[in-house]
C-alpha atoms as a PDB file:
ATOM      1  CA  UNK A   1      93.031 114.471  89.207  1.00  0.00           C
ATOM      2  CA  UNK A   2      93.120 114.774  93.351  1.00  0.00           C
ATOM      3  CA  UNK A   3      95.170 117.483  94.393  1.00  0.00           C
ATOM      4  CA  UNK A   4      98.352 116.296  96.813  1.00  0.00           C
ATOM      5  CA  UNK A   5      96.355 118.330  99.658  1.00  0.00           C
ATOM      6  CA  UNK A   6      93.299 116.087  98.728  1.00  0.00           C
ATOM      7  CA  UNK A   7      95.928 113.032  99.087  1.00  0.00           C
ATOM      8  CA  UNK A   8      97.527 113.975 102.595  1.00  0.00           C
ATOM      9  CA  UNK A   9      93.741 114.727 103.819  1.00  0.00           C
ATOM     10  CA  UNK A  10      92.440 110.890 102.472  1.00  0.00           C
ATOM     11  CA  UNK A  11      95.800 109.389 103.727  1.00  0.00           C
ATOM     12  CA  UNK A  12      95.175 110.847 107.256  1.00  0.00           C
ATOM     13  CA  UNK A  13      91.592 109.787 107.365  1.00  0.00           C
ATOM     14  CA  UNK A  14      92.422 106.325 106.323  1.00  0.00           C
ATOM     15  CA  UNK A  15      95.719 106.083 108.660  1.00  0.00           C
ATOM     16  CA  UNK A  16      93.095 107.772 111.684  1.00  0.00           C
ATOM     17  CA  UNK A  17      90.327 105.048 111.262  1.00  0.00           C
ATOM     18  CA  UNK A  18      93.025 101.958 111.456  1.00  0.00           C
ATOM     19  CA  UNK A  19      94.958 103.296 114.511  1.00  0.00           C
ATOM     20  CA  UNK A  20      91.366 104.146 115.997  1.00  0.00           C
ATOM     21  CA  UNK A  21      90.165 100.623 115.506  1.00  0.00           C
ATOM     22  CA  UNK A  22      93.397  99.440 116.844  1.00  0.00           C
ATOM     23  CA  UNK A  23      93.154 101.662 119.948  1.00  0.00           C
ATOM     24  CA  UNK A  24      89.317 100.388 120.080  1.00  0.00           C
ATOM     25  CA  UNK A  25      90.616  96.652 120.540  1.00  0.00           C
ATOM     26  CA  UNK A  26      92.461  97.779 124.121  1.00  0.00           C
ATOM     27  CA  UNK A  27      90.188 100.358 124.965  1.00  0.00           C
ATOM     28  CA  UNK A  28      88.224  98.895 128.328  1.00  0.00           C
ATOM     29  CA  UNK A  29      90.378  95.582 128.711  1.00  0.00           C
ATOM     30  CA  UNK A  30      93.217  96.626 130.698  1.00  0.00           C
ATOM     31  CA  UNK A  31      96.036  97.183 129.302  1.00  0.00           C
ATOM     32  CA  UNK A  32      99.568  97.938 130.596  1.00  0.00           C
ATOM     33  CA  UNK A  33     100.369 100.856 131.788  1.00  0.00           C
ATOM     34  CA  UNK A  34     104.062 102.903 132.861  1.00  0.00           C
ATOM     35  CA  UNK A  35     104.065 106.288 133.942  1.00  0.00           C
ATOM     36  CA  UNK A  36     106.710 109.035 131.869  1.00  0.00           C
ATOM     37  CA  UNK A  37     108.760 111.024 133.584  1.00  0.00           C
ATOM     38  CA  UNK A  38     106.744 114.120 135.375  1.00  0.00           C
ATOM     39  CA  UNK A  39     103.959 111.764 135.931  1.00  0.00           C
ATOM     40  CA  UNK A  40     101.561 111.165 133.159  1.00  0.00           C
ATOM     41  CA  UNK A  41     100.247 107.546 132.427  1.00  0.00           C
ATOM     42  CA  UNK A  42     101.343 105.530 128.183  1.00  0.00           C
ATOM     43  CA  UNK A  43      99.822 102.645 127.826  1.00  0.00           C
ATOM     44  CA  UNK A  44     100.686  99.714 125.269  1.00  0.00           C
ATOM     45  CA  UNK A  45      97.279 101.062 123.505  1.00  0.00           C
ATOM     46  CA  UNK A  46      99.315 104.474 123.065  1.00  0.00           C
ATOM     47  CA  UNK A  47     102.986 102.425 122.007  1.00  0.00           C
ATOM     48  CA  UNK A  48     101.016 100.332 119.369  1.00  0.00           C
ATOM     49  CA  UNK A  49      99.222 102.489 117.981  1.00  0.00           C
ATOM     50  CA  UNK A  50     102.092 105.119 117.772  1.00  0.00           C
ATOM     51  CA  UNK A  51     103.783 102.222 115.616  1.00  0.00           C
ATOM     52  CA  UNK A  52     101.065 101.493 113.363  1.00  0.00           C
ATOM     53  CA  UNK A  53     100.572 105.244 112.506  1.00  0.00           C
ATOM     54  CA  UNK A  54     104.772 105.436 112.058  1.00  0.00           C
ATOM     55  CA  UNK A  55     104.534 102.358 109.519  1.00  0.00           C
ATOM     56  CA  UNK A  56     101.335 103.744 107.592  1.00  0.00           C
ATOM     57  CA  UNK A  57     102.035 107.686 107.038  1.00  0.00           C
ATOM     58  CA  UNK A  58     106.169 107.232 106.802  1.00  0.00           C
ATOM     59  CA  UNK A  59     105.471 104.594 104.264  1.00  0.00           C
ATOM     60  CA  UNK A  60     102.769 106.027 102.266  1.00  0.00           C
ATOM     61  CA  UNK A  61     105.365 109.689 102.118  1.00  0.00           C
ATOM     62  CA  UNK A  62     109.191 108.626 103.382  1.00  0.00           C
ATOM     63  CA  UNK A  63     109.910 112.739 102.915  1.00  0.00           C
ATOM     64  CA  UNK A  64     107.958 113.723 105.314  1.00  0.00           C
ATOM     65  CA  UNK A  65     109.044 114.297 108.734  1.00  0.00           C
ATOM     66  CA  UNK A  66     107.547 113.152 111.750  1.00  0.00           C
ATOM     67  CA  UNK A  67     106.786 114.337 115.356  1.00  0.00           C
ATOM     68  CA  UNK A  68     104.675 112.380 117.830  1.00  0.00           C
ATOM     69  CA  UNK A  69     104.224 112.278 120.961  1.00  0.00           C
ATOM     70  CA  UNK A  70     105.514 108.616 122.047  1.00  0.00           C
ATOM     71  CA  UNK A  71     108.333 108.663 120.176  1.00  0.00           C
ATOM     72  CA  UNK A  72     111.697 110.066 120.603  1.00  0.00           C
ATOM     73  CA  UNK A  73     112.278 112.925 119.155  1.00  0.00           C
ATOM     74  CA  UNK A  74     114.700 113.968 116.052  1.00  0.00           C
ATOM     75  CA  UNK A  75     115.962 117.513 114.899  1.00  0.00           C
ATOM     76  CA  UNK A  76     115.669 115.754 111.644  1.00  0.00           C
ATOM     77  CA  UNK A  77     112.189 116.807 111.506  1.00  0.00           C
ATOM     78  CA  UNK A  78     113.483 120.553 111.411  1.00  0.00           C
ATOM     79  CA  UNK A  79     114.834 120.183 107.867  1.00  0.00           C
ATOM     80  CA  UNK A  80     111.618 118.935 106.267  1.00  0.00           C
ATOM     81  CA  UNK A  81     108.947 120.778 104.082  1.00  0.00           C
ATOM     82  CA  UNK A  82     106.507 118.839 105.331  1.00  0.00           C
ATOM     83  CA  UNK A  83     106.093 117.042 108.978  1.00  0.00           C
ATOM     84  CA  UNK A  84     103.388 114.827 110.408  1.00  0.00           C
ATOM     85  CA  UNK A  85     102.593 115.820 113.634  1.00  0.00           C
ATOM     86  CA  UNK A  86     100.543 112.731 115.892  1.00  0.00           C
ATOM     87  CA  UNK A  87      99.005 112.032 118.579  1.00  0.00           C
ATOM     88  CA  UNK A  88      98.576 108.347 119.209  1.00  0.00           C
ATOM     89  CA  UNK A  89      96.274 108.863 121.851  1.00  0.00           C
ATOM     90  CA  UNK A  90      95.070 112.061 123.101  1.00  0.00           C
ATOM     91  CA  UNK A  91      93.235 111.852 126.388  1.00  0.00           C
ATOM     92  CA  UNK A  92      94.896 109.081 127.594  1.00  0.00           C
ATOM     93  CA  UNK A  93      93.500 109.049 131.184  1.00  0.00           C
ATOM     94  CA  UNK A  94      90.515 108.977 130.155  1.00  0.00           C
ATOM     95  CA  UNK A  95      91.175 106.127 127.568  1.00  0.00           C
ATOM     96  CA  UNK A  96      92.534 104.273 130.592  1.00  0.00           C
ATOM     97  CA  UNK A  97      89.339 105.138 133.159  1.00  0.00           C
ATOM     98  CA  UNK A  98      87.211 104.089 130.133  1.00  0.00           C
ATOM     99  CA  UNK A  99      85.750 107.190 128.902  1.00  0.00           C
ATOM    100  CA  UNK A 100      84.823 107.881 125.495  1.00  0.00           C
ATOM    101  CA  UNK A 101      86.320 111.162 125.346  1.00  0.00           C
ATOM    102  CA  UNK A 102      89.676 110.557 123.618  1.00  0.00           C
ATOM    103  CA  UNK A 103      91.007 110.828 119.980  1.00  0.00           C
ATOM    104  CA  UNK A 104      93.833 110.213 117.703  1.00  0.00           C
ATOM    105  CA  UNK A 105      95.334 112.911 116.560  1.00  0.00           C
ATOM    106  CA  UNK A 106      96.822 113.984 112.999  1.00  0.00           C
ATOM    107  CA  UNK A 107      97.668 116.900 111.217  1.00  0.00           C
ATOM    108  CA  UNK A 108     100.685 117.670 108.599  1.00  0.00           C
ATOM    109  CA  UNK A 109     102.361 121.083 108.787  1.00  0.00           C
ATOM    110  CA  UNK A 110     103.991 122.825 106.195  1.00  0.00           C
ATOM    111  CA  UNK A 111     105.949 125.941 107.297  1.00  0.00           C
ATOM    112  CA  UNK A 112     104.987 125.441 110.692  1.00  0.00           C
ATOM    113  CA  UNK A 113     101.301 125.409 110.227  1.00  0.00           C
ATOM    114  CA  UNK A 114      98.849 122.730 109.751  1.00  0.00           C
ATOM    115  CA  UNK A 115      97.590 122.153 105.910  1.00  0.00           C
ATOM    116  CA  UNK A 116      95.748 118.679 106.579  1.00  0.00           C
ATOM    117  CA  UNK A 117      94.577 117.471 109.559  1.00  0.00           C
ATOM    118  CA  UNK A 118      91.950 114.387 110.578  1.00  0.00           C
ATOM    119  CA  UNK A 119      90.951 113.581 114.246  1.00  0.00           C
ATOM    120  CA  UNK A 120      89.090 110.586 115.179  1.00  0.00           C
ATOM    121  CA  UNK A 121      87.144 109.507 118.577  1.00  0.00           C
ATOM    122  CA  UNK A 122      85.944 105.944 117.385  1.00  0.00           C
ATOM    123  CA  UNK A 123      84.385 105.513 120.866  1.00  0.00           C
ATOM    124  CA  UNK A 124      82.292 108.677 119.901  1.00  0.00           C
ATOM    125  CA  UNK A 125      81.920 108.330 117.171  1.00  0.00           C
ATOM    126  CA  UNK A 126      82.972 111.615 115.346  1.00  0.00           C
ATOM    127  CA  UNK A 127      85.801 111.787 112.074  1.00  0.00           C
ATOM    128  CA  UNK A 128      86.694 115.306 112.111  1.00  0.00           C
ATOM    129  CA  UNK A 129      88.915 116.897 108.766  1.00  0.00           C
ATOM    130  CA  UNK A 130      90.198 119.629 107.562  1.00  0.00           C
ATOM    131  CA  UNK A 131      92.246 121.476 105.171  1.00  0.00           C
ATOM    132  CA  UNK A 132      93.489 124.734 104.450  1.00  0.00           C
ATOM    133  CA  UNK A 133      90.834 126.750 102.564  1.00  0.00           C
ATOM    134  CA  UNK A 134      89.073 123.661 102.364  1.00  0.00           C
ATOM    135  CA  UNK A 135      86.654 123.772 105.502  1.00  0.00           C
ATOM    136  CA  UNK A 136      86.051 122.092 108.520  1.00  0.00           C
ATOM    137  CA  UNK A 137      83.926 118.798 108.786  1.00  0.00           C
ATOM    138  CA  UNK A 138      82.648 115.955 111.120  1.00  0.00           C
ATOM    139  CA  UNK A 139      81.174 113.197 109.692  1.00  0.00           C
ATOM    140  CA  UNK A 140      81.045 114.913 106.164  1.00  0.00           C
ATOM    141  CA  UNK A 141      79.066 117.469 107.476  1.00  0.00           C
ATOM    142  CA  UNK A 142      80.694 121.146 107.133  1.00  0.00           C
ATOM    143  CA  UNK A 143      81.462 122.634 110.569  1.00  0.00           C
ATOM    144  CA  UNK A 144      80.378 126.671 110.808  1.00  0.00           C
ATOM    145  CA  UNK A 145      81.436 128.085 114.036  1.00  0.00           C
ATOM    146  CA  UNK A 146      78.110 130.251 115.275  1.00  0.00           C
ATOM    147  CA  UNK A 147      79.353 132.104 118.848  1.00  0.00           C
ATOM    148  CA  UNK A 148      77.215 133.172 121.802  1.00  0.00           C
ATOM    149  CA  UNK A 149      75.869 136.651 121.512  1.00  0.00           C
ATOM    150  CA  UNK A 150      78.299 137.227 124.625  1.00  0.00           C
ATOM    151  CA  UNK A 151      79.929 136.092 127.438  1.00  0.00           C
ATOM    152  CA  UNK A 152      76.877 135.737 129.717  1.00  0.00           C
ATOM    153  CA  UNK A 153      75.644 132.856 127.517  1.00  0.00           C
ATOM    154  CA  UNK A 154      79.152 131.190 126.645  1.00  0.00           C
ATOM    155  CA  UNK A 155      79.460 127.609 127.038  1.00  0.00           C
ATOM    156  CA  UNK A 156      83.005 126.609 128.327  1.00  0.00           C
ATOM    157  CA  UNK A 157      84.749 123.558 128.240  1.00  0.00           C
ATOM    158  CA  UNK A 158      86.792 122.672 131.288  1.00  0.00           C
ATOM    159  CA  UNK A 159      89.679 120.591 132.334  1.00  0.00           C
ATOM    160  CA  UNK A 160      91.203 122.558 135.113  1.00  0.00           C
ATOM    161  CA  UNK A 161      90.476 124.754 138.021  1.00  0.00           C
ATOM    162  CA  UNK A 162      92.100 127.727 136.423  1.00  0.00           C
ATOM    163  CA  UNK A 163      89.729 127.605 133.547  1.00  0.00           C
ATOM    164  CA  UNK A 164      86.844 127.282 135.578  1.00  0.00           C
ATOM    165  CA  UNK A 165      88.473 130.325 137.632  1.00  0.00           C
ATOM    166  CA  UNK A 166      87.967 132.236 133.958  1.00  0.00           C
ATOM    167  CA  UNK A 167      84.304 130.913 133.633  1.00  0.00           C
ATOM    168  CA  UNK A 168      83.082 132.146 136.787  1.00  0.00           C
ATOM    169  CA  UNK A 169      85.263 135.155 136.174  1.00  0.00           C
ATOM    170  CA  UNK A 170      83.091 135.970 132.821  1.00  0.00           C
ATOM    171  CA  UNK A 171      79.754 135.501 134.834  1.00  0.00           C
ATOM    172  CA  UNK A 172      78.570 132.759 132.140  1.00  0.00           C
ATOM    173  CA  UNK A 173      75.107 131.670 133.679  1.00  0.00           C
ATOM    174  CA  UNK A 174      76.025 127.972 131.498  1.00  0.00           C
ATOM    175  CA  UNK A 175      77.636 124.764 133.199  1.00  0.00           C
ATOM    176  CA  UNK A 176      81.486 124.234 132.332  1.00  0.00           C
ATOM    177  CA  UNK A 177      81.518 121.023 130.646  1.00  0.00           C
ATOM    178  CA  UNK A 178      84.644 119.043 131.235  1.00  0.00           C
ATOM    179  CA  UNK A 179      86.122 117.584 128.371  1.00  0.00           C
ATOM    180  CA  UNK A 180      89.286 115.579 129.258  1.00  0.00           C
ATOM    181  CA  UNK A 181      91.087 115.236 125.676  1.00  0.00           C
ATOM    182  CA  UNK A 182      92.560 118.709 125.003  1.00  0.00           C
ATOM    183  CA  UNK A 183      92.240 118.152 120.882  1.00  0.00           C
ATOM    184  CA  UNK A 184      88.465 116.995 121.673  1.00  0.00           C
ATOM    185  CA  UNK A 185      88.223 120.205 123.777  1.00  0.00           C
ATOM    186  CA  UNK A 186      89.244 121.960 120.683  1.00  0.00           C
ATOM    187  CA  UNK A 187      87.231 120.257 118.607  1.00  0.00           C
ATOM    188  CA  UNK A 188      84.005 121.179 119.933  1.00  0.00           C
ATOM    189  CA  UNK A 189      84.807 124.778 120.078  1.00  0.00           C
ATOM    190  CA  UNK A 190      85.285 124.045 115.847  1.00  0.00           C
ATOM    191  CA  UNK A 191      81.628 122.688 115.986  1.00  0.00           C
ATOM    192  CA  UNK A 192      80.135 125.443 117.778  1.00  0.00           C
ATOM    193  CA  UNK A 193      79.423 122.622 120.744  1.00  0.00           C
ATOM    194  CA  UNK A 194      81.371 124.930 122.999  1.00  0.00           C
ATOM    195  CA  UNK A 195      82.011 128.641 122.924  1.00  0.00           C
ATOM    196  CA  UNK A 196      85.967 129.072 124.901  1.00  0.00           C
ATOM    197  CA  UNK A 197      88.298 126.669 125.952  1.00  0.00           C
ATOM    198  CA  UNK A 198      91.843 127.567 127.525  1.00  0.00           C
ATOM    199  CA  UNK A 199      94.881 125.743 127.117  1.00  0.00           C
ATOM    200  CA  UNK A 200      97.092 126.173 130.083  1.00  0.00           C
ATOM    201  CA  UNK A 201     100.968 126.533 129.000  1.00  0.00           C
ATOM    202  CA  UNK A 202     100.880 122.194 129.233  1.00  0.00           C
ATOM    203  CA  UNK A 203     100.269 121.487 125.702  1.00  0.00           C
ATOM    204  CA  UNK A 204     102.499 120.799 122.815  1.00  0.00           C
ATOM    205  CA  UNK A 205     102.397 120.647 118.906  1.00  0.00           C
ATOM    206  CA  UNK A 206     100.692 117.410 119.086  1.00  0.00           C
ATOM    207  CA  UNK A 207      98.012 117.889 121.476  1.00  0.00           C
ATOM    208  CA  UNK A 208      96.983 121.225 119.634  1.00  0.00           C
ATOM    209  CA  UNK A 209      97.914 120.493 115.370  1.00  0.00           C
ATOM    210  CA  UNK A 210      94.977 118.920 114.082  1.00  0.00           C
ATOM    211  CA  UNK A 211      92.671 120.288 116.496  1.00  0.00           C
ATOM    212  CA  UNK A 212      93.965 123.881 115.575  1.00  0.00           C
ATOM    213  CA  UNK A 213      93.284 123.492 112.152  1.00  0.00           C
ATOM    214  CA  UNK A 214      90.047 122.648 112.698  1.00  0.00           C
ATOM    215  CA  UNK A 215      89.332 125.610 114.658  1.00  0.00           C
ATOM    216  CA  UNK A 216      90.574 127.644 111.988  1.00  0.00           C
ATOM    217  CA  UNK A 217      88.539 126.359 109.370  1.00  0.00           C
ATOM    218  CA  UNK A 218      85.695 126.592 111.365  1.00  0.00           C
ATOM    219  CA  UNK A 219      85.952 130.606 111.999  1.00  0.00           C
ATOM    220  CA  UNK A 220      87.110 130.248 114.825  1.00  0.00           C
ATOM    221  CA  UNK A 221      90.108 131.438 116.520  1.00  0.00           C
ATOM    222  CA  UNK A 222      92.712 129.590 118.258  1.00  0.00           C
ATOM    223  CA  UNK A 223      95.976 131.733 119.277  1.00  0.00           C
ATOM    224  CA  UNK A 224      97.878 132.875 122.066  1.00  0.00           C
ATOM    225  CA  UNK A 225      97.047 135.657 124.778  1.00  0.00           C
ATOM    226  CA  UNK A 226      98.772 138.367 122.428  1.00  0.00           C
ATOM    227  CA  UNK A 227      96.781 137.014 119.176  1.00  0.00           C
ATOM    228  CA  UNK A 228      99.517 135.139 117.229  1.00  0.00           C
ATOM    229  CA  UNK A 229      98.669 132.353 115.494  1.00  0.00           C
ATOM    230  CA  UNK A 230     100.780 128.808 116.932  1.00  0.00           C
ATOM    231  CA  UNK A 231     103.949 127.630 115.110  1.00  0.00           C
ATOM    232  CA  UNK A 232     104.768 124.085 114.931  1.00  0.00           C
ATOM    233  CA  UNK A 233     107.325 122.116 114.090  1.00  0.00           C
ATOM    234  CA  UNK A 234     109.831 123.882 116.101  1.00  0.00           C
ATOM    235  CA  UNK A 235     112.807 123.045 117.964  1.00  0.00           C
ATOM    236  CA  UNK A 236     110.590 123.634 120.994  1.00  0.00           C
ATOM    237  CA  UNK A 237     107.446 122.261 120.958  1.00  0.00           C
ATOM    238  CA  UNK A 238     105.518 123.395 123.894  1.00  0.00           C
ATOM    239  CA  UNK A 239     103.263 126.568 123.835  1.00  0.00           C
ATOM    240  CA  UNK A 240     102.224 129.205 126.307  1.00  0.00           C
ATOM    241  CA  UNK A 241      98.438 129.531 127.115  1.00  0.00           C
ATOM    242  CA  UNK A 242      95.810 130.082 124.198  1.00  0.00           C
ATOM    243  CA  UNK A 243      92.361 131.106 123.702  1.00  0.00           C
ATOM    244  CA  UNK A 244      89.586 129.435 121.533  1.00  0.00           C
ATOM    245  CA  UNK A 245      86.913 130.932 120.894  1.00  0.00           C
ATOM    246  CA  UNK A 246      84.544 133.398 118.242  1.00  0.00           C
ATOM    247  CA  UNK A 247      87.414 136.390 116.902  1.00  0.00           C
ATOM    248  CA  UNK A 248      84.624 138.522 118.587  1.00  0.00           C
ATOM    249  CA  UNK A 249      84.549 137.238 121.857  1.00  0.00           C
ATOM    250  CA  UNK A 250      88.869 136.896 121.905  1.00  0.00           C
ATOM    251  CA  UNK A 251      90.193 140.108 123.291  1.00  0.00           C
ATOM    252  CA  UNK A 252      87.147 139.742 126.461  1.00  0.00           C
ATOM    253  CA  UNK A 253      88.166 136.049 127.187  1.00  0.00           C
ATOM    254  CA  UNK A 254      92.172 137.052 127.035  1.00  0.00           C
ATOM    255  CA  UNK A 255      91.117 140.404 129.824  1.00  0.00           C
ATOM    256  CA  UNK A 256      89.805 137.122 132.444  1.00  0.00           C
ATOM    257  CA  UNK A 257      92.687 135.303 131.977  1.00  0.00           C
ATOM    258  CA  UNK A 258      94.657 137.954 132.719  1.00  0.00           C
ATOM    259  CA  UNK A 259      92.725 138.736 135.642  1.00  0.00           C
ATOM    260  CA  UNK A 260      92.772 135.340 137.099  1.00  0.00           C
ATOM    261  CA  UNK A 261      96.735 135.187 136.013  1.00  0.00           C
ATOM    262  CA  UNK A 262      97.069 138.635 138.355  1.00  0.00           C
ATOM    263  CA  UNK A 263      95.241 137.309 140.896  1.00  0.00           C
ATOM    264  CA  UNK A 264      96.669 133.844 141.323  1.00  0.00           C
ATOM    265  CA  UNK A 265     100.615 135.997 141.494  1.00  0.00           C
ATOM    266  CA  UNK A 266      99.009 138.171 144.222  1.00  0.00           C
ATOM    267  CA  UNK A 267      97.877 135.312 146.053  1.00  0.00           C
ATOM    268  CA  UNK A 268     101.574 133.420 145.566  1.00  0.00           C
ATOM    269  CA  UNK A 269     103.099 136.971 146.412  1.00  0.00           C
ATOM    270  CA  UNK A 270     101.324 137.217 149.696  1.00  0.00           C
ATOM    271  CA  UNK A 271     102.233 133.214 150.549  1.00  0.00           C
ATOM    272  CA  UNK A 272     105.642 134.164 149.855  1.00  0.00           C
ATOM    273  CA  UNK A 273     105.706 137.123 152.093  1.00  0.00           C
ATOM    274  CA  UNK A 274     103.492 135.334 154.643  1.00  0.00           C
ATOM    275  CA  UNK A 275     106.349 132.218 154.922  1.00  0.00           C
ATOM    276  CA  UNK A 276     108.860 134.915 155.296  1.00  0.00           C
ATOM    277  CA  UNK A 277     107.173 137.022 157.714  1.00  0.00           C
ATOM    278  CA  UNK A 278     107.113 133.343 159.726  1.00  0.00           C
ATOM    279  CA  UNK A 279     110.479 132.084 159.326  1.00  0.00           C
END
């Protein structure tokens, strides 16, 4: 008999491969777009397929709680065992400059951390799973995380200019590789693709659930800058910056972000005291 893990995990994968089909069927025709307050871009791809992942996993298990990013929340989430935690559409500017590199993102948490988690990029191609003790795996084949000797050969993924501030910082002799979906991003550092990514203090509980299970089951680490593992399903759902990368490589890639953190205060201290010493 399937273990309930086993059942969550199948759900997931099934519930991921519909809404990616769905998302597949607007993907490159145009569809309509409104901007959220503080400026990011939802698209009726993201609504729909927000819906159609609401009406397949609340369904299928009506006790579990639910947390997604296009849909408003509820602190009735709070006083469930278990919570899905989705994102319709992660990457969605690049879903809307028709790029391949976005996913749908799933992951249930129990006790604030993800137990099952599935994460699906039908224009790439790759079904990534996981579950707790269970391994890591992209199109059925197990992921083992196998790090750069050191930081001179890491590969890092990048999105933004801090992060390539921390490559050049590390004196990595590889090309950052940009990888616009943060759970993709993530992804690739769970197949060994890419050595560190960063998170800047942006991303919340469903940009980072799936994708951080993944990690884990990989051997890799994903965690903040003091080495805590994430929490989810809190009242607050944002997190501060993170590191992913080989447990052996960590504490180095947390000293450059520091470093680029100190610089970029000394540079806004000396602004600051430059305007004043104007005005």
């Amino acid at each position: 008999m399937a273990s309930p893990e086993h059942d969550d995990l199948e759900l997931l994968k099934s519930a991921g491969k519909e809404a990616g089909d769905l998302a597949l069927s607007y993907f490159r025709r145009d569809p309509q777009v409104w901007l959220k307050e503080g400026g990011s871009p939802v698209s009726e791809a993201d609504i729909a397929v927000d819906q159609r992942l609401s009406d397949i996993l609340r369904a299928a298990r009506p006790d579990y709680g639910w947390l997604s990013e296009e849909t408003v929340d509820s602190p009735e989430r709070l006083g469930r065992q278990r919570v899905f935690v989705v994102d319709p559409i992660d990457g969605t500017r690049a879903f809307l400059a028709g790029h391949d590199e976005w996913t749908v993102s799933l992951a249930i948490v129990e006790n604030g951390r993800p137990i099952s988690a599935a994460l699906v990029g039908p224009a790439l191609s790759v079904n990534y799973s996981a579950t707790v003790g269970g391994g890591a795996f992209n199109n059925g084949r197990r992921l083992a995380f196998t790090p750069a000797t050191g930081l001179g050969g890491a590969r890092f993924a990048s999105a933004t200019r801090y992060t390539r501030e921390v490559e050049a910082e590390s004196g990595s002799r590889t090309r950052p590789r940009y990888v616009p979906s943060l759970a993709y991003r993530l992804a690739l550092v769970a197949s060994g693709e890419i050595d560190v990514a960063i998170v800047r203090p942006t991303a919340r509980d469903w940009d980072l659930a799936a994708a951080d299970l993944l990690v884990q089951e990989a051997g890799a680490r994903l965690s903040d800058l003091s080495g805590k593992p994430l929490l989810y399903n809190a009242r607050h759902t944002g997190h501060p910056t993170l590191v992913a990368t080989a447990p052996e490589l960590f504490d180095q890639v947390v000293n450059l972000v520091n470093t680029v953190h100190a610089r970029h205060e000394t540079e806004g201290q000396e602004k600051r005291h430059g305007g004043d010493a104007r005005s």
